[in-house]
Protein backbone atom coordinates (compact mmCIF):
# COMPACT_ATOMS: atom_id res chain seq x y z
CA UNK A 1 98.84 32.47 87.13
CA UNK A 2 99.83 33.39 90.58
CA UNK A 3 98.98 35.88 93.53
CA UNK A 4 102.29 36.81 95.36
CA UNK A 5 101.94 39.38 98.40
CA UNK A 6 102.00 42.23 96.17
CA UNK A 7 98.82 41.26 94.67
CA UNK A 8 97.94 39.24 91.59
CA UNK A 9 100.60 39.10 88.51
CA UNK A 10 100.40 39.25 84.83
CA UNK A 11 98.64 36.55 82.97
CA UNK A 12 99.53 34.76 80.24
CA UNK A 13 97.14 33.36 77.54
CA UNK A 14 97.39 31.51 74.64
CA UNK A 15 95.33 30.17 71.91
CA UNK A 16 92.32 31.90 73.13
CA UNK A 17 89.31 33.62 71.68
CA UNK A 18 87.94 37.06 71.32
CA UNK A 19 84.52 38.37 71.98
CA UNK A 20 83.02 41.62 71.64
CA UNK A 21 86.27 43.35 69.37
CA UNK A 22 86.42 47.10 69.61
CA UNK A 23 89.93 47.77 69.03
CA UNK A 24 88.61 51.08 67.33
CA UNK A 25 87.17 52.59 70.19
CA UNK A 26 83.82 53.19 68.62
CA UNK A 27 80.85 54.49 70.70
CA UNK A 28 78.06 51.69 71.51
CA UNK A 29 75.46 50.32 73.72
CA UNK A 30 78.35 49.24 76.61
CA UNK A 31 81.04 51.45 75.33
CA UNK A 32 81.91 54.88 75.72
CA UNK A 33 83.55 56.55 72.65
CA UNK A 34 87.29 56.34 72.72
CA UNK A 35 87.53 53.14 75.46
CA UNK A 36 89.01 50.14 73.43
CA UNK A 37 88.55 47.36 74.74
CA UNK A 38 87.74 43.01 73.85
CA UNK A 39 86.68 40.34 75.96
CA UNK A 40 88.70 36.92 76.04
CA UNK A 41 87.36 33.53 76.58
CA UNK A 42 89.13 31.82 79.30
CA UNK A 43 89.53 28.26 79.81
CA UNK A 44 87.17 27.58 83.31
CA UNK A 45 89.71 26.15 85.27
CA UNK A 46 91.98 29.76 84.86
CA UNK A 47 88.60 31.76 85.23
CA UNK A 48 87.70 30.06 88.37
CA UNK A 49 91.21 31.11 89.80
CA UNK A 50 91.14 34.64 88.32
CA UNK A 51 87.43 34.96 90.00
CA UNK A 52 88.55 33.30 93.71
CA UNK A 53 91.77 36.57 92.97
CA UNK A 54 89.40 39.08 92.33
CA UNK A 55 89.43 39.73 88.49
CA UNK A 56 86.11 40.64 87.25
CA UNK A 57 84.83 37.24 85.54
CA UNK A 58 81.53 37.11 83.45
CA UNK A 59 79.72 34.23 82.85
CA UNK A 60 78.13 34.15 79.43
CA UNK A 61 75.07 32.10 79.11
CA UNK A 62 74.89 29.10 76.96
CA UNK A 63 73.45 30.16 73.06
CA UNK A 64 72.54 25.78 73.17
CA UNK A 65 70.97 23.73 74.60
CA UNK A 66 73.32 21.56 77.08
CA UNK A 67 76.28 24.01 76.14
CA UNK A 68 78.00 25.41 79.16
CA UNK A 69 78.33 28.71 80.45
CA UNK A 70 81.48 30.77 78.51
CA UNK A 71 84.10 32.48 81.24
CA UNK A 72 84.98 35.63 79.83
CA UNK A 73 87.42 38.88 80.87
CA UNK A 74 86.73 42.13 79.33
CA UNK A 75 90.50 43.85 78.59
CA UNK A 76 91.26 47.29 78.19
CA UNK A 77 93.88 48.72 75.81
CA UNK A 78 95.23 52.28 77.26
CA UNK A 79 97.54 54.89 75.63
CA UNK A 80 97.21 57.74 77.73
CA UNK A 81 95.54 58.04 81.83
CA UNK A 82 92.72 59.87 82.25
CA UNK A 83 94.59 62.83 82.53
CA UNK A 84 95.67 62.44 78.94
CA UNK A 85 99.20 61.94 80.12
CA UNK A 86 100.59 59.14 78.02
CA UNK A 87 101.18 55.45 79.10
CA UNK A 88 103.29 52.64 78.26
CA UNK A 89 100.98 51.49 74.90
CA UNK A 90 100.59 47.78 74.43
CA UNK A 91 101.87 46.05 72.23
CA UNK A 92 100.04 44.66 69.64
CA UNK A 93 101.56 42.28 66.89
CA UNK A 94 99.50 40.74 63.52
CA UNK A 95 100.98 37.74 61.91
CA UNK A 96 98.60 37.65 58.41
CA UNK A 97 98.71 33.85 57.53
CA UNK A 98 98.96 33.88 53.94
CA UNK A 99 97.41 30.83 51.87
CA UNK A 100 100.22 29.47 50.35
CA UNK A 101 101.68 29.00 54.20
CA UNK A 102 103.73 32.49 54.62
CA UNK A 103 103.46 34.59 57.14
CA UNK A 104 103.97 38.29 57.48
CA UNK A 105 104.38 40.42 60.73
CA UNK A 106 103.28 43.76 61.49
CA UNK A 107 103.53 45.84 64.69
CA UNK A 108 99.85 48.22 64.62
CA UNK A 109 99.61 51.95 65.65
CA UNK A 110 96.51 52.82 67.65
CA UNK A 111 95.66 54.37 64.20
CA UNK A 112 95.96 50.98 62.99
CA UNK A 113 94.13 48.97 65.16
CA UNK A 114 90.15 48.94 63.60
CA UNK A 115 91.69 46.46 61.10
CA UNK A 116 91.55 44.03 64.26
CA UNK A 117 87.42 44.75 64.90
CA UNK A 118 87.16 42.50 61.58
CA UNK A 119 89.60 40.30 61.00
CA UNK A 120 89.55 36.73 60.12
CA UNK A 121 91.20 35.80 63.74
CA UNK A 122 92.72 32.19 63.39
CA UNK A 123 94.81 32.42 66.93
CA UNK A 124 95.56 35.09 69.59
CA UNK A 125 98.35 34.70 72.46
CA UNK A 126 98.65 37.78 74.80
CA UNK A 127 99.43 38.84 78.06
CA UNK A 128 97.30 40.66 80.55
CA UNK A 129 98.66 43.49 83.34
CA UNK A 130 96.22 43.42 86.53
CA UNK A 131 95.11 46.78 87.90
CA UNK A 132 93.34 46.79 91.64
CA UNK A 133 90.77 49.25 90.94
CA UNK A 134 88.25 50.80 93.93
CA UNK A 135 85.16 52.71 93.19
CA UNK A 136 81.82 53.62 94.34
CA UNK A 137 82.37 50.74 97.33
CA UNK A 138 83.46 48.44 94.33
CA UNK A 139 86.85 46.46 94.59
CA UNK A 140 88.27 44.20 92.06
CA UNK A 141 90.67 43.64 89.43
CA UNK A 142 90.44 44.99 85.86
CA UNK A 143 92.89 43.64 83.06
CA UNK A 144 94.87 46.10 80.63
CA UNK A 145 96.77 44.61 77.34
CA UNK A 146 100.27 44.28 77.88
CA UNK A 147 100.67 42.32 74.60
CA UNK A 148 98.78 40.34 72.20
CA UNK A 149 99.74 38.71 69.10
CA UNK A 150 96.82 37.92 66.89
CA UNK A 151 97.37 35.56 64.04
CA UNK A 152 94.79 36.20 60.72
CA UNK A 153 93.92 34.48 58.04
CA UNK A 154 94.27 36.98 54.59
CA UNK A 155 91.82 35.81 51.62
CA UNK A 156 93.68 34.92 48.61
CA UNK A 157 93.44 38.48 46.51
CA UNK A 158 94.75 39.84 49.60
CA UNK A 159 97.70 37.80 49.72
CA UNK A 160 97.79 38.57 45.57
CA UNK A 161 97.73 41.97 45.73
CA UNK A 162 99.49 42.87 49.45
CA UNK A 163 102.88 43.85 48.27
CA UNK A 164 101.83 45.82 45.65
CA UNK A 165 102.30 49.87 46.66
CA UNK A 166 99.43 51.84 47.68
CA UNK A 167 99.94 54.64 45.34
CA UNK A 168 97.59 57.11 47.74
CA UNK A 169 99.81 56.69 50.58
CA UNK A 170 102.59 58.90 47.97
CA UNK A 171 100.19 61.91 48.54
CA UNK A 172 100.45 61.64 52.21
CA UNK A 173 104.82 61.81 52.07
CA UNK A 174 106.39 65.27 51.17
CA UNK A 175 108.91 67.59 51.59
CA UNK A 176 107.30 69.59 54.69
């Protein structure tokens, strides 16, 4: 993690954990409909150095006792500016962890990203774009998904029945 002249660089981060999942975009007490969006837990020697850059760092309070307070970045995951021009979309990557050991990769869609808001998460590795943001006397740094690959764990009839074909999705391909 590094800030060069041109301002502070992508971050890297791996083996983390997710708070707060709305990979859906569903409307709620902090979000607006449509704004997708997690937070990460950061180690507290990387959030220290992200807060001293800039990027917007919250400090969680402690649930126990004696615990210590959790460093955590809210990211954003954009397809399109504000304008509804489209953007470069993240990329985001599920490995399901099957239980015999296997492992299976898929690339999700924005369509196919709620599966993420409750999942069985057993690892996540992703990179983070910075974006120097100013508004309403407000400066800082705000973090957008370049990439993430999230590892889950699939529950055994999962794994049973996962290559079987969906016979619904049939009705959805034709000859338009």
């Amino acid at each position: 993690m590094a800030t060069s002249s041109e301002g502070p660089q992508q971050i890297v981060l791996e083996g983390v954990r997710l708070l707060y999942r709305n990979f859906s975009g569903m409307p709620g007490r902090f979000n607006s409909e449509g704004d997708r969006n997690f937070n990460v837990v950061l180690p507290e020697d990387v959030a220290k150095q992200m807060e001293a850059d800039g990027w917007n760092i919250r400090w969680l309070q402690p649930r126990e006792e004696g615990d210590p307070e959790a460093p955590i970045l809210k990211v954003n995951l954009k397809y399109e500016k504000r304008d509804g021009t489209p953007t470069r979309p993240p990329l985001v990557v599920m490995i399901s962890m099957k239980p015999d050991g296997s492992e299976a990769k898929t690339t999700l869609s924005k369509e196919m990203l709620p599966v993420l808001d409750w999942a069985e998460i057993v690892n996540v590795d992703l990179i983070i774009n910075p974006y120097n943001y100013s508004a309403q006397g407000r400066t800082g740094i705000s973090a957008y998904l370049k990439s993430i690959f999230v590892t889950i764990r699939v529950d055994p009839l999962e794994a049973k029945y996962m290559d079987v074909p969906d016979s619904a999705q049939s009705a959805f391909v034709g000859d338009d």
